[in-house]
Structure formats: C-alpha cells, structure tokens
Protein backbone atom coordinates (compact mmCIF):
# COMPACT_ATOMS: atom_id res chain seq x y z
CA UNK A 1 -41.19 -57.50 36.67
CA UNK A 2 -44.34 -58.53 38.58
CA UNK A 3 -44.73 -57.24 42.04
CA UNK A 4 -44.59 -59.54 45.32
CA UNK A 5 -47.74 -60.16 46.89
CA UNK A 6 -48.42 -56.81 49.37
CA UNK A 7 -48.94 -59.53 52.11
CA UNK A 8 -45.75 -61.53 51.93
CA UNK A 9 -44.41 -58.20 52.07
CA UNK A 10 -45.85 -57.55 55.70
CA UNK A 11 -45.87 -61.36 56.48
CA UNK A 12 -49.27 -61.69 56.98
CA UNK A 13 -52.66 -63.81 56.51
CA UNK A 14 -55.29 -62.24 54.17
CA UNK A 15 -57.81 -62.61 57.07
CA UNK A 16 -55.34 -60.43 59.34
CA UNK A 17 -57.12 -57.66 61.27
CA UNK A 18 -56.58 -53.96 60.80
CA UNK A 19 -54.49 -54.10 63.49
CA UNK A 20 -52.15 -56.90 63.07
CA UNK A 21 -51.18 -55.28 59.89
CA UNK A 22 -50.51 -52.00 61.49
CA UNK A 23 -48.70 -54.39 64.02
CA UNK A 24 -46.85 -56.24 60.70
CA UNK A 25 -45.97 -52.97 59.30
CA UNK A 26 -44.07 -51.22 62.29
CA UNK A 27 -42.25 -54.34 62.53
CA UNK A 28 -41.13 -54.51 59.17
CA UNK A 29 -40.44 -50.45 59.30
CA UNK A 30 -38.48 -51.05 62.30
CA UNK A 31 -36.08 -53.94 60.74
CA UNK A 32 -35.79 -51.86 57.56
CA UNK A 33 -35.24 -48.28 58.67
CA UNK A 34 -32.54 -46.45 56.26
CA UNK A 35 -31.28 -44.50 59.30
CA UNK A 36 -30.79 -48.54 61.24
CA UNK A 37 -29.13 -49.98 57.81
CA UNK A 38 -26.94 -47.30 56.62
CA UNK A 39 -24.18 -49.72 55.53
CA UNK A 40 -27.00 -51.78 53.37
CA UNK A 41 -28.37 -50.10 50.57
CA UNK A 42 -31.37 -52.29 49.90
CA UNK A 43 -32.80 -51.40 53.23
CA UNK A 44 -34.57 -48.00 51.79
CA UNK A 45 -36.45 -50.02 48.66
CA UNK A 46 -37.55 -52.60 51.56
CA UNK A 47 -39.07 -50.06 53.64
CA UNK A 48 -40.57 -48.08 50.97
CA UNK A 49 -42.11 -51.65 49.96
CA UNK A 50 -43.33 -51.79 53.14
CA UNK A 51 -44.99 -48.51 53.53
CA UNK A 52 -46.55 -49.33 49.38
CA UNK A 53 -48.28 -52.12 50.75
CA UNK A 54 -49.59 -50.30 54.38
CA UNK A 55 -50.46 -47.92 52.31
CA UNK A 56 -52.80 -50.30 50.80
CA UNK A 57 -54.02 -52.96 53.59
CA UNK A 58 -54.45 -50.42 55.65
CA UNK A 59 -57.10 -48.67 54.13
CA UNK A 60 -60.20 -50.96 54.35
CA UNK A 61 -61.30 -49.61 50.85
CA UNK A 62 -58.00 -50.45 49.07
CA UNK A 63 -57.52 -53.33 50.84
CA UNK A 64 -61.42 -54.37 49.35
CA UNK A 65 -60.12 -53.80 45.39
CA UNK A 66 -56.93 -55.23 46.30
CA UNK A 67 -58.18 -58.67 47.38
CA UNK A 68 -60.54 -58.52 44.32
CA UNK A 69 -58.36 -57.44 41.60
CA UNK A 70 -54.97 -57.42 42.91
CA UNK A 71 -51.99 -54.53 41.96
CA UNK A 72 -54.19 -53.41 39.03
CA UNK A 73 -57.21 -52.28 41.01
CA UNK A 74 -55.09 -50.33 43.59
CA UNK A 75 -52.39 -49.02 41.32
CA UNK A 76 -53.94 -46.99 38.47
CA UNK A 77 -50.35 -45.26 36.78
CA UNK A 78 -48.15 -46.30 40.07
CA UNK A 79 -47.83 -47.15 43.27
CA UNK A 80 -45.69 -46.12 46.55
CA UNK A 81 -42.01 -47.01 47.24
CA UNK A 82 -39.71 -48.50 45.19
CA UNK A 83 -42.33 -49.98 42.55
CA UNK A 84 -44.57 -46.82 41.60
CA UNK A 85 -41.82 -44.13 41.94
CA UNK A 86 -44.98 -41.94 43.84
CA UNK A 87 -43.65 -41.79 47.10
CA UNK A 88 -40.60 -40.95 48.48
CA UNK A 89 -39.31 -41.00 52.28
CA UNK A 90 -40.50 -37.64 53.00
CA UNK A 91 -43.84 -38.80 51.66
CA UNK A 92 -43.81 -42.20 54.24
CA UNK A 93 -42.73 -40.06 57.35
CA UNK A 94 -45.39 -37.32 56.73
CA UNK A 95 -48.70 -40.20 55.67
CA UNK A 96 -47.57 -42.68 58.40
CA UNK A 97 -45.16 -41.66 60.91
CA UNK A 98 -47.57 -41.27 63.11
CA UNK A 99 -48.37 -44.93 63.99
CA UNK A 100 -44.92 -45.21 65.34
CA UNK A 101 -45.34 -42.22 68.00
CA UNK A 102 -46.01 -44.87 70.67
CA UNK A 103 -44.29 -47.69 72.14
CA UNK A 104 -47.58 -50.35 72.35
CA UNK A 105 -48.97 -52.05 69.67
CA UNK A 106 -45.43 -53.55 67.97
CA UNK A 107 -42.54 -52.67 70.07
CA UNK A 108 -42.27 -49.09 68.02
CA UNK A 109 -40.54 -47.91 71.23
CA UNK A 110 -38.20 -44.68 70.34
CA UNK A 111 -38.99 -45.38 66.64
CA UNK A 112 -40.97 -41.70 66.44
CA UNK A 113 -37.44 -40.28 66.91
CA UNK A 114 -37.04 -41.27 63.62
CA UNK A 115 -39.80 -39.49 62.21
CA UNK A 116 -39.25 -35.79 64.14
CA UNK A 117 -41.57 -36.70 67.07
CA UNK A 118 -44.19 -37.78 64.62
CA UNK A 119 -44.54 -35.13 62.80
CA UNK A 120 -42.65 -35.85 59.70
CA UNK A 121 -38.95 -35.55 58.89
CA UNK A 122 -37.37 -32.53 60.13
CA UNK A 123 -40.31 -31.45 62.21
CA UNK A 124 -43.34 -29.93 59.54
CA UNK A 125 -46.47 -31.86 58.69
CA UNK A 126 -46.65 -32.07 54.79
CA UNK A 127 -50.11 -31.03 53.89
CA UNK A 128 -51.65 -33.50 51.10
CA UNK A 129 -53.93 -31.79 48.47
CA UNK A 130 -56.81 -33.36 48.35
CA UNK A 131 -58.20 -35.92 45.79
CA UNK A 132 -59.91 -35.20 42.30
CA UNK A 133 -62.60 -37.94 40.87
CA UNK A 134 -63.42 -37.90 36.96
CA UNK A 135 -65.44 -40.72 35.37
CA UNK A 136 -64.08 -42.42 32.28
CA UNK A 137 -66.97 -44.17 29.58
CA UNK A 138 -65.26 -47.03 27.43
CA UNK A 139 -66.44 -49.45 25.01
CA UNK A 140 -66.49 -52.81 24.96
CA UNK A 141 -63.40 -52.64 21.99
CA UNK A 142 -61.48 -50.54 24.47
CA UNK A 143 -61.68 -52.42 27.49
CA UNK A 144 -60.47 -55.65 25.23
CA UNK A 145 -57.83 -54.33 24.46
CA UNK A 146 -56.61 -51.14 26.99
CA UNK A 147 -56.69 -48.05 26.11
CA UNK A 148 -54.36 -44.59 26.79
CA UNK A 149 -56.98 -41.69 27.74
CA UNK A 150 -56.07 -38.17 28.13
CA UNK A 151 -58.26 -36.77 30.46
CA UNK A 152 -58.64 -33.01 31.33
CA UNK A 153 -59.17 -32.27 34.49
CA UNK A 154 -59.21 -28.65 36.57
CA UNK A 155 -57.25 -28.89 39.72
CA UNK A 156 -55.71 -26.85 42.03
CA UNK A 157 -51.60 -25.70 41.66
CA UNK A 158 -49.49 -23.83 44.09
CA UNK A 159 -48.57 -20.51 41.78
CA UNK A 160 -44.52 -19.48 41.68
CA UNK A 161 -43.28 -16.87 43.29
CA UNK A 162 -44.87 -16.98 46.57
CA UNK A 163 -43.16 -17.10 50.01
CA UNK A 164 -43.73 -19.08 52.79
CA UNK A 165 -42.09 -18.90 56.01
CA UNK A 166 -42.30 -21.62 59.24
CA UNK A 167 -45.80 -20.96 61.27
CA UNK A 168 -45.56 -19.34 64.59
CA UNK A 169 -48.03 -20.70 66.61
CA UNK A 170 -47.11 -24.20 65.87
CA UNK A 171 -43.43 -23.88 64.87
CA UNK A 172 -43.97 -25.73 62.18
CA UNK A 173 -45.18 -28.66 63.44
CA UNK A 174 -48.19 -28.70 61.62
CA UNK A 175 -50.01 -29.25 64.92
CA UNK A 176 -50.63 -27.81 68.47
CA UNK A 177 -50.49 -29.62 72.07
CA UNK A 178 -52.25 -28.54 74.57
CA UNK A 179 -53.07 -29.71 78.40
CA UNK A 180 -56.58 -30.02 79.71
CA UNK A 181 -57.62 -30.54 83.25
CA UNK A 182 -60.06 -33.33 84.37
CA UNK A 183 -60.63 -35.53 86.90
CA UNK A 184 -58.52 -38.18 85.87
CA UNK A 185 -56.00 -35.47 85.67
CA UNK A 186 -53.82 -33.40 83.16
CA UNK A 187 -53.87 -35.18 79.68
CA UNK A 188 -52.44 -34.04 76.55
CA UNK A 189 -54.17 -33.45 73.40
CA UNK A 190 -52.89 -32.84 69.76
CA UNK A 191 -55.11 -30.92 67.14
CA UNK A 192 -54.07 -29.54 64.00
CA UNK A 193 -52.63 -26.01 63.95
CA UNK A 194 -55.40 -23.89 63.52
CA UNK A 195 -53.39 -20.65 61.83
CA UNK A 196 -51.74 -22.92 59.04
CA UNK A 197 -54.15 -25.57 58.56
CA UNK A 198 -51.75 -28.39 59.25
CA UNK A 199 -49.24 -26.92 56.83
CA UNK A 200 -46.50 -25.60 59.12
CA UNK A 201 -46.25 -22.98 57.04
CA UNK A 202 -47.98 -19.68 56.58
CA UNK A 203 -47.83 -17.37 53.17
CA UNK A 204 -45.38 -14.17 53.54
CA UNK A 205 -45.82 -13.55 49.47
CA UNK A 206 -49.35 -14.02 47.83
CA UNK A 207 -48.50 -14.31 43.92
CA UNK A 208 -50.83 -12.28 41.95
CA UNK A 209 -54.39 -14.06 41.49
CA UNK A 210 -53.70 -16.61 43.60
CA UNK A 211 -56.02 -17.66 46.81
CA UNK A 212 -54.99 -17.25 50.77
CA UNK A 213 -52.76 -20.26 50.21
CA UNK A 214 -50.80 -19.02 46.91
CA UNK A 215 -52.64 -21.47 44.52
CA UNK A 216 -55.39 -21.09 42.02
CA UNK A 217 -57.12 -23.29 39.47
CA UNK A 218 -55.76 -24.55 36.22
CA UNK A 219 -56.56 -27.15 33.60
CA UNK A 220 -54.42 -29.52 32.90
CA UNK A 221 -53.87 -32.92 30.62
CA UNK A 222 -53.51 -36.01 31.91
CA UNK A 223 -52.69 -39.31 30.30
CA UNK A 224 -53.50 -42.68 31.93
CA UNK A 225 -53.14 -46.17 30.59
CA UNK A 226 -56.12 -48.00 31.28
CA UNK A 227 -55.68 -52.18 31.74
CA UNK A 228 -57.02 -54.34 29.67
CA UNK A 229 -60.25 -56.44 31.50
CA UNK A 230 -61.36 -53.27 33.69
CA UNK A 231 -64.97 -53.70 34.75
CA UNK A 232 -68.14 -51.16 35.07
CA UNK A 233 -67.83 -49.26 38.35
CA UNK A 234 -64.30 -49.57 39.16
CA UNK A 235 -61.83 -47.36 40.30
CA UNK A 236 -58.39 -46.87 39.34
CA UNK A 237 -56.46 -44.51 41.33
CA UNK A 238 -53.37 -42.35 39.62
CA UNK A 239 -51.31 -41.07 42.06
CA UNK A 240 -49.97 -37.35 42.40
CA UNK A 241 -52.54 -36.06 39.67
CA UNK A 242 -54.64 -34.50 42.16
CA UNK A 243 -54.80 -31.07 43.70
CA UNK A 244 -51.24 -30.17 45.10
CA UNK A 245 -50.98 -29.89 48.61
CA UNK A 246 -51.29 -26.35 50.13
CA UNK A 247 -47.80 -24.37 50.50
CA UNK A 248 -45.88 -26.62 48.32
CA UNK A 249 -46.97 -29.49 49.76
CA UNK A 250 -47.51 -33.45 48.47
CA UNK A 251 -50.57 -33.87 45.57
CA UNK A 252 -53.49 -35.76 45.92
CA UNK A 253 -54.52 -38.79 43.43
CA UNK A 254 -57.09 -38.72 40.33
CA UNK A 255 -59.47 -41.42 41.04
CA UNK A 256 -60.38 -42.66 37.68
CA UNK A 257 -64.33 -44.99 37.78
CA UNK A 258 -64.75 -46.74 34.79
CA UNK A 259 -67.86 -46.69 33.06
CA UNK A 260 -68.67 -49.46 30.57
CA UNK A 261 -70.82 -47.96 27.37
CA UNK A 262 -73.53 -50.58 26.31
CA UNK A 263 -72.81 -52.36 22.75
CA UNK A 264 -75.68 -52.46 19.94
CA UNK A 265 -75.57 -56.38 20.03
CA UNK A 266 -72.65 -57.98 22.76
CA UNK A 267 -73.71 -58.26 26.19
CA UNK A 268 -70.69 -58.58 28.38
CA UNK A 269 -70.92 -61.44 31.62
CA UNK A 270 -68.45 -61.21 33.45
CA UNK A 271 -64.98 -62.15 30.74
CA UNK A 272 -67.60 -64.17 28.39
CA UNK A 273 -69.45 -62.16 25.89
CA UNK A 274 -73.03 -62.88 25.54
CA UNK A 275 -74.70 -62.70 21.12
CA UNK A 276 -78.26 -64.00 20.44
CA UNK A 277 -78.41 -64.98 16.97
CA UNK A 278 -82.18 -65.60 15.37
CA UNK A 279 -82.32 -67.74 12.25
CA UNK A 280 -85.36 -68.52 10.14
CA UNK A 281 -86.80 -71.61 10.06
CA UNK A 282 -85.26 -72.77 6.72
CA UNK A 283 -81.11 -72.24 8.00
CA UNK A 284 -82.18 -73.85 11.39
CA UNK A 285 -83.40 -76.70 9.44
CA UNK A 286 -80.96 -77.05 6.21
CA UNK A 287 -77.96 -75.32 7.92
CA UNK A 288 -75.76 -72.70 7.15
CA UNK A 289 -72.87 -70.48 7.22
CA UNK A 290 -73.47 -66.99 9.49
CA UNK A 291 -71.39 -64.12 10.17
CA UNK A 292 -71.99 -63.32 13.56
CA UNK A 293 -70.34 -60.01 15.31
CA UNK A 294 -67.56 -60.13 17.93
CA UNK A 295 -65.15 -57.35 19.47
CA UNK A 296 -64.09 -55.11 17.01
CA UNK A 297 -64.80 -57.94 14.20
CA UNK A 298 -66.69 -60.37 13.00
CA UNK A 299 -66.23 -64.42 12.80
CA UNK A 300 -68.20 -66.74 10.43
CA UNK A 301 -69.67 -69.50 12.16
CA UNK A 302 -71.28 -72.92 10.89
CA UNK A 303 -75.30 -73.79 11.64
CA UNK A 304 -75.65 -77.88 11.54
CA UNK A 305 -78.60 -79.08 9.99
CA UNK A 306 -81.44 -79.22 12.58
CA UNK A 307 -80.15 -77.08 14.91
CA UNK A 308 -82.77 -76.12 17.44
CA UNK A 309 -83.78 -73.27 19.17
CA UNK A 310 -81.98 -72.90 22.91
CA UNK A 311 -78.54 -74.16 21.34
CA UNK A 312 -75.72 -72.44 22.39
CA UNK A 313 -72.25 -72.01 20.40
CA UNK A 314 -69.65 -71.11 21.59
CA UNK A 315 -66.26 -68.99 20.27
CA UNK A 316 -63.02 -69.68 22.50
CA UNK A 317 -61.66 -66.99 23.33
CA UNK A 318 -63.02 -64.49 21.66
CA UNK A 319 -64.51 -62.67 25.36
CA UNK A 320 -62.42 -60.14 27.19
CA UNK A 321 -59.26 -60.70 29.82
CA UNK A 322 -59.47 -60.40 33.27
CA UNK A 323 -57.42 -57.40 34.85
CA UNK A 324 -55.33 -59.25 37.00
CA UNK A 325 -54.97 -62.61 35.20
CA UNK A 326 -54.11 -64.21 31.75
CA UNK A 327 -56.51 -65.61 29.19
CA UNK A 328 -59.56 -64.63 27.94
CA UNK A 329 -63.17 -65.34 28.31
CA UNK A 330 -65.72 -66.73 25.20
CA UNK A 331 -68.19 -65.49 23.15
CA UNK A 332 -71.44 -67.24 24.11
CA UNK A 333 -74.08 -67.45 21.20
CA UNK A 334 -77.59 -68.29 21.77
CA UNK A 335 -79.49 -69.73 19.01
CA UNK A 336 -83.10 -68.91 18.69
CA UNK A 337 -85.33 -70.04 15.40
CA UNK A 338 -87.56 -67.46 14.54
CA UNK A 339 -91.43 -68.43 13.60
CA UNK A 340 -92.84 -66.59 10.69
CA UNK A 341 -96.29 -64.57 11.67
CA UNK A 342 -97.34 -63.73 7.85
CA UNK A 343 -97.00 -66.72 5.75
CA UNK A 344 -98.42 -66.59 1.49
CA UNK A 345 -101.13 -69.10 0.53
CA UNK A 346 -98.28 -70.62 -1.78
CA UNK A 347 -96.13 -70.92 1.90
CA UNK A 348 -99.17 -72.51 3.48
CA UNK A 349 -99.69 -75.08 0.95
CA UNK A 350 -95.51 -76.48 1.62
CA UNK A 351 -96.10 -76.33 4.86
CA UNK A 352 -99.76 -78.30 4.91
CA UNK A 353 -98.26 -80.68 2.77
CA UNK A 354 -94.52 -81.17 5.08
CA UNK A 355 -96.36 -80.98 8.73
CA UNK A 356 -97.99 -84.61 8.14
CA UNK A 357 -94.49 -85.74 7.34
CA UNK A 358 -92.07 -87.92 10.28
CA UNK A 359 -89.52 -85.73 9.93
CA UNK A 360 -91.81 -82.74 11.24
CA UNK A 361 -92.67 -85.03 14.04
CA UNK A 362 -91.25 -82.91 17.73
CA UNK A 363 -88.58 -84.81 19.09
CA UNK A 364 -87.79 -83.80 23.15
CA UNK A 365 -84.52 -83.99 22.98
CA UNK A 366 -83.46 -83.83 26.59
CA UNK A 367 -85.78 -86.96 27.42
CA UNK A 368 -82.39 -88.82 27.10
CA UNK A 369 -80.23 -86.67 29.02
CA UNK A 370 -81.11 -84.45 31.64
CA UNK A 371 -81.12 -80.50 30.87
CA UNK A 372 -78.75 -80.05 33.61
CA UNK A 373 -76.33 -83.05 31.72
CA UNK A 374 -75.90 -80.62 28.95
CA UNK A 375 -75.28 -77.54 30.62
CA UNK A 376 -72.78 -79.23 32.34
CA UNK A 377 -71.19 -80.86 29.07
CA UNK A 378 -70.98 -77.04 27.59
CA UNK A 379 -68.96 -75.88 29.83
CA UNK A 380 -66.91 -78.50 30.16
C-alpha cells in the first residue's frame, strides 16, 4: 500500500517554512494524542504518522531527498510510526517531545504534560546511539534491477548482564536546570546531565569487557534491499542498524551512499543509457544487422543503408527506472562511421575509381531541416 504524501499528512504547502511545519505538526499531535482519543483506536497510527513525517520535514536534509526522490530516498528498510514499524511512542516522546514544552508557536499549551515535562514518557531522556555510514558500490545491472546487500558493519551493542540504576544528580531526567543571575534577572537554563550523559541512568554492573557504559564493539550482518533506479551519491538511511543507544537506550540508523561502478561500454544519463557504436565505412553504407550491448544483455539492432555518422538510435525502454516513479528510461545509441587510416593499393584503386561517382557526392543533410528540427523530432 503506497504511503500518503508526508505533507497532506501535516496539511501543508511544500514551500512551508521550518516553522510552520513544526507549527503543522503540534497541531496534528495535539488532535491525535492516544492519551486525548482513548475511546478511538486509530488515533495512535495517526499520530505516529504524524511524528514519521516531522521526523522527515523537519530535518532540512531529509526534507532535501524527500522533495527529490520521495519515500524511497528518506526510507532506506523503514520508516517511523505506523508505516516503518521503527518507532514506537516511547521513541516520539523521547526525539520530539520537546517542541511541545511551551505554549507559543501552535497552541501546545499543557501538551508537555503529556510527554513527562518534556523529557520523555515517564520522566528519563532515552539516549540515541549514534549513526554508522558504510558506502555501497553497484553496477549498472544491479541498480536496474535492485539488489539485497548484506553488509557488515562493526557497531557498538549494550552487553547483558549489566545494571543500571536511575542517575542521582538528575533523577533521571536526562538533564539538569539550573538558575543564573543577570540583569534582566533569574532565568532558567537546561543542559544535559553531565554524570549520565543524557542517559538518566548510570551503570551499577559493568559486564566483563565492556566500556564505562556496559557496551563494546561487535560485527554484525546486515541485509538491506536496495530500490531499483538509485543514483551515484545517494543516501539511503536504514533505521535502528546503528550503534545502540548508551544504557539500553534507542539505536541509531546505517546510512547507506550509493556508489555507481563505471560500465566497460554504457554510460548512464540520468534513466537513459548512453552506447556509441562505430561502424566501418562499408555497413554504414550497405547496411546491416549489429548486436549492440545493453543491461545485462544484448539486443540486435538494424543499420539502414546510408546511415551517417551523428545518427542516433534509439531502444525504448531498455534504460533504468526512476526510484520513485514507474517506467523506464532508453538506450541512446550514437552512430559514428569510422575512416580507415591504412588502406592497400588494391583498396585505393575502388576507391579512386567510386569517389568520381554521384553517389559519393556529400549531401548536407540538415540544409532542409534545421539541426535543432531533428533533435526535437527524436525525442518526440
């Protein structure tokens, strides 16, 4: 089932600023609340649809990949909410409960109550490992078609059998408050907890070769579906394949960036695939029948008599989809006619005898039409 459009979602333009979609958001949070719609059971999916697609507009570098490539530059192997499975509410409260700690902005009011005071559900900051980036090289016959990599990567795990109890400088909070004087007055500042790092937690039981946070390195597997159509130099982002979070807490993402491995005769443009094909002077004049490559195979093409050099042929569909839309692209194929350097004396002697002849006469064929005409004919 495709998923709706992460700006219907918040009800917003595509030009909206940063913060009307913060605005949109704690809105649609609001309306959608679980703890506001306990009789309607739909209410948790909405706002857990809501917080998927904050979690992208909000970020100015998903949002970027997003309005480029749609779901399948920001998704990777899932998403937040109700569509990725990767996120559930403890997840929302602890990544964006804080935007709803004030009353400005989008009538949040008393909505922080819902969130502990802003510091997650039940009070402690979850602590979110941080993110791991591998590159992936593919070929031009994988990214035709998709592929399934399994990528090793070396990330950090919390070890078992460690203990943790709740910090006591912040009470678990994950943060400190403190007031400072100046000359406007007392104000209130918030900084992370410096004893537990944000955590709320601190380590009572270190398991055996694990760091001052009970976790240590360990390689592990990882198996991603790449889309079909994915493009040099993009990312894909898998979530909750990262390093997990100090003191049991929520995983990073793998950010997966795609690098596309150079064929020995296609030259990729965009969806269309680019081939120059050189015939000798004979085929270009007689014509024949060619085998010319393509993407993981080969198609046999037809030469007309007196084809020139600067024709281009082209092969529907035989370039690569887009990620986020259907069809394909073509297979481009420019023609050039190769000039021999070495000729024989018997060679010379044909060709003495043909040059004088009308039919060796040059033609400019674009004298008729304009170049520009039949550019715009091909690709019509």
């Amino acid at each position: 089932m495709a998923k709706k459009d992460y700006y219907e979602i918040l009800s917003v333009e595509r030009s909206a600023s940063e913060g009307e979609i913060k605005k949109a958001y704690r809105k649609v949070a609001l309306k959608y609340h679980p703890d506001r719609n306990q009789d309607d059971p739909s209410a948790e999916d909405k706002f857990k649809e809501a917080a998927e697609a904050y979690e992208v507009l909000g970020n100015a570098d998903k949002k970027a990949k997003y309005d480029r490539f749609g779901h399948a530059g920001v998704d990777g192997q899932g998403g937040y909410g109700g569509h990725g499975g990767g996120m559930n509410m403890e997840d929302i409260f602890s990544n964006f409960g804080d935007i709803f700690g004030g009353g400005g902005g989008g009538g949040g009011g008393d909505f922080g109550s819902f969130f502990g005071g802003g510091g997650g559900r039940g009070g402690r900051r979850v602590q979110k490992g941080t993110n791991l980036r591998v590159k992936v090289k593919l070929t031009l016959e994988e990214i035709d078609a998709g592929v399934e990599k399994k990528l090793k990567i070396n990330k950090l795990v919390n070890v078992a059998g460690g203990s943790y109890s709740t910090c006591s400088t912040c009470g678990g909070n994950g943060s400190v408050r403190r007031l400072t004087n100046t000359i406007l007055g007392q104000m209130q500042t918030t900084t992370t907890c410096p004893t537990c790092n944000g955590s709320g937690q601190s380590i009572d039981k270190r398991p055996p070769g694990s760091d001052e946070n009970g976790q240590k390195r360990e390689e592990r597997v990882v198996s991603i579906n790449i889309p079909a159509g994915v493009e040099d130099g993009m990312q894909l982002q898998v979530r909750g394949e990262g390093n997990e979070g100090p003191m049991n807490g929520m995983a990073g993402d793998l950010i997966v960036l795609i690098e596309e491995l150079p064929h020995e005769s296609l030259v990729r443009d965009g969806q269309n695939i680019l081939y120059k094909l050189t015939l000798n002077f004979a085929d270009a004049a007689l014509g024949t029948a060619i085998e010319v490559p393509t993407i993981g195979s080969k198609a046999k093409i037809k030469i007309a008599e007196g084809t020139q050099s600067g024709k281009v042929l082209r092969l529907k569909g035989k370039g690569l989809p887009a990620v986020n839309a259907y069809g394909k692209g073509d297979q481009l194929i420019y023609v050039t006619v190769y000039t021999p350097k070495q000729l024989s004396k018997e060679e010379k002697a044909s060709l003495q005898k043909m040059k004088s002849s009308e039919n060796f006469a040059p033609v400019d064929e674009k004298s008729d039409r304009g170049f520009f005409e039949n550019v715009k004919d091909f690709f019509n």
